[in-house]
N, C-alpha and C. Protein backbone atom coordinates (compact mmCIF):
# COMPACT_ATOMS: atom_id res chain seq x y z
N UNK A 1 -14.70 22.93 -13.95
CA UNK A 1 -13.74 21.85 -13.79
C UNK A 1 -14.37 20.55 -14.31
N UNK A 2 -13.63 20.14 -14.84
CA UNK A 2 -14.45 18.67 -15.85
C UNK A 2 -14.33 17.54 -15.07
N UNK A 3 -14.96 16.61 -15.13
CA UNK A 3 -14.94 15.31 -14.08
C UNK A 3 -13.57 14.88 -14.33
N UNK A 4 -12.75 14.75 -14.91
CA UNK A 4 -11.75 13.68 -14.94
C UNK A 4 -10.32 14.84 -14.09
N UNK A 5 -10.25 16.01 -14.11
CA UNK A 5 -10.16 16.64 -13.67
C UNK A 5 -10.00 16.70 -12.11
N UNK A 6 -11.74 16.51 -11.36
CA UNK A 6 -11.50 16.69 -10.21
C UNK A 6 -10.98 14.99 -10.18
N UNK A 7 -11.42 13.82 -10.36
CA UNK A 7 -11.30 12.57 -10.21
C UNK A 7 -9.75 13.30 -10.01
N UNK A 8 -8.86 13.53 -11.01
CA UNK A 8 -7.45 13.31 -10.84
C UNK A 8 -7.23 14.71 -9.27
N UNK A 9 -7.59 15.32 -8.95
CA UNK A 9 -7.65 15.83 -7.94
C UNK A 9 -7.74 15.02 -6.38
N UNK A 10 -9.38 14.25 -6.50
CA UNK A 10 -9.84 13.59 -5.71
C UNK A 10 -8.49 12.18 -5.02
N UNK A 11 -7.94 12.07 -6.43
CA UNK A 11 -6.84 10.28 -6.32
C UNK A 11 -5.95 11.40 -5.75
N UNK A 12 -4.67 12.47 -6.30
CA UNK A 12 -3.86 12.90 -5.88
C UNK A 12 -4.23 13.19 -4.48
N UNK A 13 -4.84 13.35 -3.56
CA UNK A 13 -5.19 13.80 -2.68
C UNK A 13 -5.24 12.58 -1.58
N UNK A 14 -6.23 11.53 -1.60
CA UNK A 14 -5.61 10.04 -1.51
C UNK A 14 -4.38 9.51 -1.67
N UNK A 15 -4.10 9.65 -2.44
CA UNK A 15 -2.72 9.18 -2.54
C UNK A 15 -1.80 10.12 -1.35
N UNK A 16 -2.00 11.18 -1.38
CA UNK A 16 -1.37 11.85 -0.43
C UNK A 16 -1.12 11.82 1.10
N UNK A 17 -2.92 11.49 1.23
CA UNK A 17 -3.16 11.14 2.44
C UNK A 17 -3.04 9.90 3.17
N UNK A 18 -3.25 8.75 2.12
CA UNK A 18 -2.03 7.13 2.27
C UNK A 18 -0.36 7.42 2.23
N UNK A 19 -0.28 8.22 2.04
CA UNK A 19 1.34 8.56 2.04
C UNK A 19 1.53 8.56 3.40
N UNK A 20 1.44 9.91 3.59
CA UNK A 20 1.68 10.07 5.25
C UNK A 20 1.20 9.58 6.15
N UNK A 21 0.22 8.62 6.01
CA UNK A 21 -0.62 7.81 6.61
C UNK A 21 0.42 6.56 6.74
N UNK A 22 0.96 6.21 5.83
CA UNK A 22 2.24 4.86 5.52
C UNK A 22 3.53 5.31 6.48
N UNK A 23 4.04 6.73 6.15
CA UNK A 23 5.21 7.12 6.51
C UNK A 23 5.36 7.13 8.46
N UNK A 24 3.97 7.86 8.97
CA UNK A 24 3.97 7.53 10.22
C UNK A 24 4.00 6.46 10.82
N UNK A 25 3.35 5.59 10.10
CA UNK A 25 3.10 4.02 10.55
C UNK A 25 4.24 3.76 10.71
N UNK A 26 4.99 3.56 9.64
CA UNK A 26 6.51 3.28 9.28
C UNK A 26 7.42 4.02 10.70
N UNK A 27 7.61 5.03 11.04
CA UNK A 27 7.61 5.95 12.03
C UNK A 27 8.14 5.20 13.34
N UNK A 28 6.19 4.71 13.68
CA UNK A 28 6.25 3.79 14.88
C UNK A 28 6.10 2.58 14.91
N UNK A 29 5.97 1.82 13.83
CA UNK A 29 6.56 0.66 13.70
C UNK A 29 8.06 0.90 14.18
N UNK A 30 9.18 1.33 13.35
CA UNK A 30 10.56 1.44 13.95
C UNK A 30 11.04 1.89 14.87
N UNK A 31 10.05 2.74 15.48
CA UNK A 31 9.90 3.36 17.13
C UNK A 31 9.84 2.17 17.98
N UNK A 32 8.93 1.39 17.99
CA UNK A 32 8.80 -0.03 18.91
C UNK A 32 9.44 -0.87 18.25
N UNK A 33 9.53 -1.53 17.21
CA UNK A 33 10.19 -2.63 17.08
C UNK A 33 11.85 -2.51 17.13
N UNK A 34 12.22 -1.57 17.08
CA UNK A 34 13.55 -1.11 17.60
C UNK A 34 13.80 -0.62 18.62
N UNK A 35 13.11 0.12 19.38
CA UNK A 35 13.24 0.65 21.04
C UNK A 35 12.48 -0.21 21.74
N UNK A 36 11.15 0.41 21.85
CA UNK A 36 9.74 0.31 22.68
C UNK A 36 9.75 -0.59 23.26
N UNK A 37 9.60 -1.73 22.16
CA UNK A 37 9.02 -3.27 22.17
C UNK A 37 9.96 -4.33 22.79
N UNK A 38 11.56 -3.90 22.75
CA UNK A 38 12.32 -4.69 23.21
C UNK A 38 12.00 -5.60 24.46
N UNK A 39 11.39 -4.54 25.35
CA UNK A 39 11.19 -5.13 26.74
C UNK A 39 10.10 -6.48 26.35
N UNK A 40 9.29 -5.77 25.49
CA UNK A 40 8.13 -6.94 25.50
C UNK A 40 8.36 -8.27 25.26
N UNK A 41 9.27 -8.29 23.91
CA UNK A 41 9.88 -8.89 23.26
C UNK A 41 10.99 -10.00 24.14
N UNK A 42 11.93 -9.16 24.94
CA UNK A 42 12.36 -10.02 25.59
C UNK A 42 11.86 -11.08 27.03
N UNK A 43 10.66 -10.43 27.64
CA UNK A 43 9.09 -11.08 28.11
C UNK A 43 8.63 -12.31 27.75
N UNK A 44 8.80 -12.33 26.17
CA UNK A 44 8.17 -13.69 25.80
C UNK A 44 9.23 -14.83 25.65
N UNK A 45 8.71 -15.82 25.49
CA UNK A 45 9.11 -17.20 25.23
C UNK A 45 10.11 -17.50 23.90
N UNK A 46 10.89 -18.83 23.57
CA UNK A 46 12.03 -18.38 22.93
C UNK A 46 11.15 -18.60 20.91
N UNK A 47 10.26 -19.03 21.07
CA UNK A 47 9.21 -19.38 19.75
C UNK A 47 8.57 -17.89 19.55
N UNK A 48 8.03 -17.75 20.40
CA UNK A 48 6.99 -16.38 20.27
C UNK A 48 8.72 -15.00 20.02
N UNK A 49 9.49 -15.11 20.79
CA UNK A 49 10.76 -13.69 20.31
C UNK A 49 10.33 -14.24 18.76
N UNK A 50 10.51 -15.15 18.35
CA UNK A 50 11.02 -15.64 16.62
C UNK A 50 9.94 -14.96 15.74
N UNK A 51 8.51 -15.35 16.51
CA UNK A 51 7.47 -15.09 16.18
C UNK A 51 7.13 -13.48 15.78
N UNK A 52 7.74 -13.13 16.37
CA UNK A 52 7.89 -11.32 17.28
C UNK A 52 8.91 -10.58 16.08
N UNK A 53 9.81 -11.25 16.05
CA UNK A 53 10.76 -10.56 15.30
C UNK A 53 10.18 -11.03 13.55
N UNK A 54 9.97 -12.28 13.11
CA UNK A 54 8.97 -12.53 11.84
C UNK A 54 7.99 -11.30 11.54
N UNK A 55 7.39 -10.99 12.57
CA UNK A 55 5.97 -10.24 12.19
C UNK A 55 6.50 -8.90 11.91
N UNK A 56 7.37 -8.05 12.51
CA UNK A 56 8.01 -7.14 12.61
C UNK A 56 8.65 -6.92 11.65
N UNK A 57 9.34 -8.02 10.81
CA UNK A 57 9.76 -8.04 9.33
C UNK A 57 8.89 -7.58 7.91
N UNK A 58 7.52 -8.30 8.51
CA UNK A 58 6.56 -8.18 8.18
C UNK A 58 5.95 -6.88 8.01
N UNK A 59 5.36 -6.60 8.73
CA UNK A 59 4.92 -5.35 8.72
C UNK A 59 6.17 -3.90 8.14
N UNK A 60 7.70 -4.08 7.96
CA UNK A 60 8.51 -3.13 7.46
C UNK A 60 8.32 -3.57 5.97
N UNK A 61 8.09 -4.75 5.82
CA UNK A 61 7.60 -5.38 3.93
C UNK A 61 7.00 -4.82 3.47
N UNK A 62 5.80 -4.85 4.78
CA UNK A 62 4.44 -4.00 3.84
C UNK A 62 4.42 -3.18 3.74
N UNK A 63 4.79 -1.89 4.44
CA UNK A 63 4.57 -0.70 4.32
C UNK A 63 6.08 -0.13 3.57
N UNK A 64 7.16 -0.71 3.38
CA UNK A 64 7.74 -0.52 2.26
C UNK A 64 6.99 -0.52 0.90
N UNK A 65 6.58 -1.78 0.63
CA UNK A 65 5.82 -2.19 -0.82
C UNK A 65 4.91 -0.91 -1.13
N UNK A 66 3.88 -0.57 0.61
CA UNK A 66 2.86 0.47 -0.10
C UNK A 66 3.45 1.48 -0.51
N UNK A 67 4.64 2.29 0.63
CA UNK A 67 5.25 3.37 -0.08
C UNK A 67 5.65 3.54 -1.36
N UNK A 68 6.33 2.10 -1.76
CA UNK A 68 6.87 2.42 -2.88
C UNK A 68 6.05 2.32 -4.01
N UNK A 69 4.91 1.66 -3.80
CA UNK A 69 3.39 2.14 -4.16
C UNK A 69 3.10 3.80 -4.57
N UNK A 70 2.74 4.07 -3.45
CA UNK A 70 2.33 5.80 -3.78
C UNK A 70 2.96 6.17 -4.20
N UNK A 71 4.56 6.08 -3.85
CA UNK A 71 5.80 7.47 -4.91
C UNK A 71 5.72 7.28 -6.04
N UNK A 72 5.58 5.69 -6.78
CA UNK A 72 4.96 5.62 -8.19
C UNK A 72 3.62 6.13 -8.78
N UNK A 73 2.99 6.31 -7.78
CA UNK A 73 0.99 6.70 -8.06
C UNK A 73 2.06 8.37 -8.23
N UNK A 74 2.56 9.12 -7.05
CA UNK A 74 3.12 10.62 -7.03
C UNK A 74 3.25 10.20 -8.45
N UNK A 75 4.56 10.23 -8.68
CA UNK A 75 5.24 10.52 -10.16
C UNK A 75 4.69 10.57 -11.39
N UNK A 76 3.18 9.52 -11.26
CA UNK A 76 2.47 9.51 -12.53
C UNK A 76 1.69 10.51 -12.12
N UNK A 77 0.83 11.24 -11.46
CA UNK A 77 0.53 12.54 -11.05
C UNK A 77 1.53 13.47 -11.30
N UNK A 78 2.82 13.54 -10.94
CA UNK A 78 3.83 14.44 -11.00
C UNK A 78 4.33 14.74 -13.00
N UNK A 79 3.75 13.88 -13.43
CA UNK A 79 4.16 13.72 -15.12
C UNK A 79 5.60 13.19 -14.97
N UNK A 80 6.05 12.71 -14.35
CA UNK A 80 7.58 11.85 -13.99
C UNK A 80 7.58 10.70 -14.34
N UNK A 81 6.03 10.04 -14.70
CA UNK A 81 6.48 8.62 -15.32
C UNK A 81 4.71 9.15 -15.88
N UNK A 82 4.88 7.63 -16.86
CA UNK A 82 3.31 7.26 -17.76
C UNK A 82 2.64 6.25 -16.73
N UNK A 83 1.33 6.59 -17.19
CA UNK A 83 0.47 5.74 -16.73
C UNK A 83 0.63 3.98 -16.72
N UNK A 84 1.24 3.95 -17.95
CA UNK A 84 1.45 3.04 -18.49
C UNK A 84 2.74 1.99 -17.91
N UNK A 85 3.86 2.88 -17.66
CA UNK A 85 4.89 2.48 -16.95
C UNK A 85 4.43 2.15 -15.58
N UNK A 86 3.45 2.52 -15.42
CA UNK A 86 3.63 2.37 -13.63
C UNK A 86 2.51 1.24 -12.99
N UNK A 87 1.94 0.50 -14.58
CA UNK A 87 1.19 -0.74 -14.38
C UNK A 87 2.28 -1.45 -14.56
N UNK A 88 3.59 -1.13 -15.38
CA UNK A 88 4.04 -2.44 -15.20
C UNK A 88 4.27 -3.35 -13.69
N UNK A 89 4.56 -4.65 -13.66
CA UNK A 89 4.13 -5.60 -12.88
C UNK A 89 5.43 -5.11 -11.72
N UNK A 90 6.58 -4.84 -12.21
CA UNK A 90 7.79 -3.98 -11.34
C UNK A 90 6.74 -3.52 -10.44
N UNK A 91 6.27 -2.52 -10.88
CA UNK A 91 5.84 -1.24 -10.27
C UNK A 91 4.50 -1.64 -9.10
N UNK A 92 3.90 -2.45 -9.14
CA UNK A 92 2.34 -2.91 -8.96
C UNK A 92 2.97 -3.23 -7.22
N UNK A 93 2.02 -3.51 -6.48
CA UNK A 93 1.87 -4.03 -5.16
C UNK A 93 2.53 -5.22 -4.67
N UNK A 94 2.05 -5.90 -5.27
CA UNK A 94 2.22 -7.34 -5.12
C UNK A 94 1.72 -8.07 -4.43
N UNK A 95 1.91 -9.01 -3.61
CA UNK A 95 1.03 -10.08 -2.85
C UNK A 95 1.88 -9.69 -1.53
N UNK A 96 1.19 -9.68 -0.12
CA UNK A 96 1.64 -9.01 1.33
C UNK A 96 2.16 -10.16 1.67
N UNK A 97 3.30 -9.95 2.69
CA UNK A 97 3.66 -11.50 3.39
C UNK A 97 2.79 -11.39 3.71
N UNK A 98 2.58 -13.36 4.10
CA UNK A 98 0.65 -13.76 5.34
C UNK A 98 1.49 -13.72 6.66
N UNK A 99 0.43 -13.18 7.27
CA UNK A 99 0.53 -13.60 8.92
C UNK A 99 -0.57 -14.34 9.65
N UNK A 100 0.22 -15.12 10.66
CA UNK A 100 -1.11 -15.92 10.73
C UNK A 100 -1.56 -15.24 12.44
N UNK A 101 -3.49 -15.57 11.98
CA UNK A 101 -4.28 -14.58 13.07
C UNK A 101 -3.29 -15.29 14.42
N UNK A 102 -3.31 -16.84 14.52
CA UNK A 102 -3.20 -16.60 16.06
C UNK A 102 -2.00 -16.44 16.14
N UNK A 103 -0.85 -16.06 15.98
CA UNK A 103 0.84 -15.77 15.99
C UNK A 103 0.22 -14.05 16.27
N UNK A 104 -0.51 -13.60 15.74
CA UNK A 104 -0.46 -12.14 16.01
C UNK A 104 -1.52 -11.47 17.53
N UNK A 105 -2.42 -12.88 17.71
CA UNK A 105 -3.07 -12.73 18.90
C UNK A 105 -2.18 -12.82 20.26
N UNK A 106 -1.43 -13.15 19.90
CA UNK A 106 -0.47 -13.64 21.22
C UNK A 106 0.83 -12.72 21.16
N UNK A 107 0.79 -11.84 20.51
CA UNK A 107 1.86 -10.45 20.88
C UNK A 107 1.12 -9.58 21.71
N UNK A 108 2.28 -8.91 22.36
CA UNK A 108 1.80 -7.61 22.77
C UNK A 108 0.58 -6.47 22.32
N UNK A 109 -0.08 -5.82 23.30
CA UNK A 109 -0.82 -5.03 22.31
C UNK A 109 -0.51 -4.35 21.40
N UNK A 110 0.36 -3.75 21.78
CA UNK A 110 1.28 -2.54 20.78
C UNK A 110 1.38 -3.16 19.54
N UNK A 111 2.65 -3.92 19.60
CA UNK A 111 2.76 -5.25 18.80
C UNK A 111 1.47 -5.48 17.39
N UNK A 112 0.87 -6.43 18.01
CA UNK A 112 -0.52 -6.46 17.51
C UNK A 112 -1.39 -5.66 16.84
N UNK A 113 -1.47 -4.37 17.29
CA UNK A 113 -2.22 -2.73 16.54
C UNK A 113 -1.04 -2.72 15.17
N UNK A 114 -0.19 -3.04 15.51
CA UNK A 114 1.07 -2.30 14.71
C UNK A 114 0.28 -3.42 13.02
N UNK A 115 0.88 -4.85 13.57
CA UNK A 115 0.73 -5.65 12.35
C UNK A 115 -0.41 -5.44 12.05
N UNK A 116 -1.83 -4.96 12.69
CA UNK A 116 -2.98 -4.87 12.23
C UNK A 116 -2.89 -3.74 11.06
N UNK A 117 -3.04 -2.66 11.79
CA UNK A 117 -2.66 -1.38 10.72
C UNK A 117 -1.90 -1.68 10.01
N UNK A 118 -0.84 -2.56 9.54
CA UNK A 118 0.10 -2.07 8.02
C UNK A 118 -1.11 -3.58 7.40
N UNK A 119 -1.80 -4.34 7.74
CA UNK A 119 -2.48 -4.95 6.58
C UNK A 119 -3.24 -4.46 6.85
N UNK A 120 -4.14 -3.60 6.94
CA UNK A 120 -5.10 -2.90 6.71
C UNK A 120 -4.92 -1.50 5.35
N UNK A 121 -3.66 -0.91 5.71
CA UNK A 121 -3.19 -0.05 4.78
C UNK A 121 -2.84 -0.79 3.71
N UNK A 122 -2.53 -2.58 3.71
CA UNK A 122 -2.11 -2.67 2.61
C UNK A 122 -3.22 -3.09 1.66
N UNK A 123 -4.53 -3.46 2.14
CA UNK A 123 -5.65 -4.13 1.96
C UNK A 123 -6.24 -2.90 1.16
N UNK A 124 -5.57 -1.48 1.80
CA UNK A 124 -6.63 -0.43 1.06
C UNK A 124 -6.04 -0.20 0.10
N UNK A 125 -4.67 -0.22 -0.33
CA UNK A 125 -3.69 0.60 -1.13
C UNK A 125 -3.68 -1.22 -2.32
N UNK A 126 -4.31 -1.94 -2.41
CA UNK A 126 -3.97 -3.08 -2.97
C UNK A 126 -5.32 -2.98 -3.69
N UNK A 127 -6.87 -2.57 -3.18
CA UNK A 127 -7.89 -2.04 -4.01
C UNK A 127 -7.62 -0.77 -4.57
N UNK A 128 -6.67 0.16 -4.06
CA UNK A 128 -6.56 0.89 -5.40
C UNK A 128 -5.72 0.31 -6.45
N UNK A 129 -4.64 -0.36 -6.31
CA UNK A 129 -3.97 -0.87 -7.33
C UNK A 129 -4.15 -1.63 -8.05
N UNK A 130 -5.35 -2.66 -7.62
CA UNK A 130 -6.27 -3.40 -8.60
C UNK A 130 -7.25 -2.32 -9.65
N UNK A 131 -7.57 -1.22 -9.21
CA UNK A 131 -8.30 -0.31 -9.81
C UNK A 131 -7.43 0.49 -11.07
N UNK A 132 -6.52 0.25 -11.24
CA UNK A 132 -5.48 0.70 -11.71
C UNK A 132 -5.31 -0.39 -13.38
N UNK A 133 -6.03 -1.32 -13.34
CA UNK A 133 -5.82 -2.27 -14.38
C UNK A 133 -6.54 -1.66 -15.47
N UNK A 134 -5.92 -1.35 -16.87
CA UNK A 134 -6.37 -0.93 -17.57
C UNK A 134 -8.00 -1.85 -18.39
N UNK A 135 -8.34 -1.69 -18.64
CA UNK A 135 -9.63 -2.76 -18.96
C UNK A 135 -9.84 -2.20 -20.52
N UNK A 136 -10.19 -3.25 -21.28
CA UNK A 136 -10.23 -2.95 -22.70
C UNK A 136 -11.22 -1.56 -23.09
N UNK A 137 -12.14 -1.17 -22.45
CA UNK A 137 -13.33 -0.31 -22.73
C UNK A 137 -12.52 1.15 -21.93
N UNK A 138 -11.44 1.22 -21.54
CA UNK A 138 -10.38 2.27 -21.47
C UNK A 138 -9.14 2.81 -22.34
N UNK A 139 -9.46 1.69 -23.51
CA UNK A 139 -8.23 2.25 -24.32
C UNK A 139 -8.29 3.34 -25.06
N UNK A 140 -7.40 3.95 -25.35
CA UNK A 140 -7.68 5.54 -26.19
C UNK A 140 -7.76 4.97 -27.39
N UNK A 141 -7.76 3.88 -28.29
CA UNK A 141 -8.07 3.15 -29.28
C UNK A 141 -9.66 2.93 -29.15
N UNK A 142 -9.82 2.80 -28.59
CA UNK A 142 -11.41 2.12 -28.39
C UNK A 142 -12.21 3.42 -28.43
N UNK A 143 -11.51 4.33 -27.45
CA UNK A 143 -12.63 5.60 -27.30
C UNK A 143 -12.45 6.28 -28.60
N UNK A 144 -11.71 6.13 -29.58
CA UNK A 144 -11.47 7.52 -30.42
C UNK A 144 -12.30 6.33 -31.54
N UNK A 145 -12.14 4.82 -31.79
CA UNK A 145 -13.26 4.66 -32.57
C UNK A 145 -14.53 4.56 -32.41
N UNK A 146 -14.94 4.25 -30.64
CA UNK A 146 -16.31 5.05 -30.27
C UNK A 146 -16.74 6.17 -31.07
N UNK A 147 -15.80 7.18 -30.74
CA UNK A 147 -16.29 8.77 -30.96
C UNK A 147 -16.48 8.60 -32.54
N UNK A 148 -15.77 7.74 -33.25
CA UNK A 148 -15.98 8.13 -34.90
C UNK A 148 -17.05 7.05 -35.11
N UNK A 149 -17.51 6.04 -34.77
CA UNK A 149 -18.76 5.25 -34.75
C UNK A 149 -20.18 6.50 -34.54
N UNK A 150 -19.67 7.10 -33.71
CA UNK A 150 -21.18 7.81 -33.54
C UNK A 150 -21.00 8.92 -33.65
N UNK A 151 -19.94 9.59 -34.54
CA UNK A 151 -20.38 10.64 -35.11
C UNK A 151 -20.62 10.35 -36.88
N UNK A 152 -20.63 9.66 -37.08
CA UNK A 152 -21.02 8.98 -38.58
C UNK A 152 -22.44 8.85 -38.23
């Protein structure tokens, strides 16, 4: 098995495992912020509900963006799209809503784990997508006049 080979093994497999890793999150994020959390939610003060319901927006942003992240990483694995198509800037991550630390210190625990984990997933899935930038010393132009430079 040739390195580029398992590499494309090693990413499909990642990618896989950020998938369902996203989809559960997603899961119980909408588990509490739609059931669970209500009680909590209605607990707090009339700034912090606003606060509560913001972050909660938040965190369905992000882990939208990542999903729709990986099903593009799938498809270029799947031969369903090019490599190439799926740098375009459409396709890419983008920048996460911010949340700010102390608005998220002052939720619930639940709450709190929740917004932690989707920027954390998005922090990981945003270094692969920076990894993803083609860099001039990757072009199949470059390598095929490498290869004829030094076989002359």
């Amino acid at each position: 098995m040739t390195t580029d080979q398992v590499s494309s093994r090693l990413h499909r497999r990642l990618i896989d495992a950020l998938y369902v890793e996203a989809m559960v999150l997603a899961d119980e994020a909408r588990t509490y912020f739609d059931e669970g959390g209500r009680h909590e939610r209605e607990a707090l003060g009339p700034m912090a509900r606003v606060a509560f319901s913001c972050e909660s927006l938040k965190v369905t942003t992000r882990l939208m963006h990542v999903i729709a992240w990986l099903l593009t990483q799938r498809a270029v694995d799947a031969g369903e799209m090019s490599r190439s198509d799926a740098l375009d800037p459409s396709r890419r991550l983008g920048l996460p809503p911010h949340t700010d630390p102390q608005v998220v210190a002052e939720m619930p625990p639940q709450a709190r784990a929740l917004v932690e984990a989707s920027i954390d997933l998005f922090r990981r899935t945003a270094r692969l997508d920076a990894d993803q930038v083609v860099t001039p010393r990757d072009s199949p132009v470059r390598a095929i006049l490498q290869r004829l430079a030094t076989s002359i």
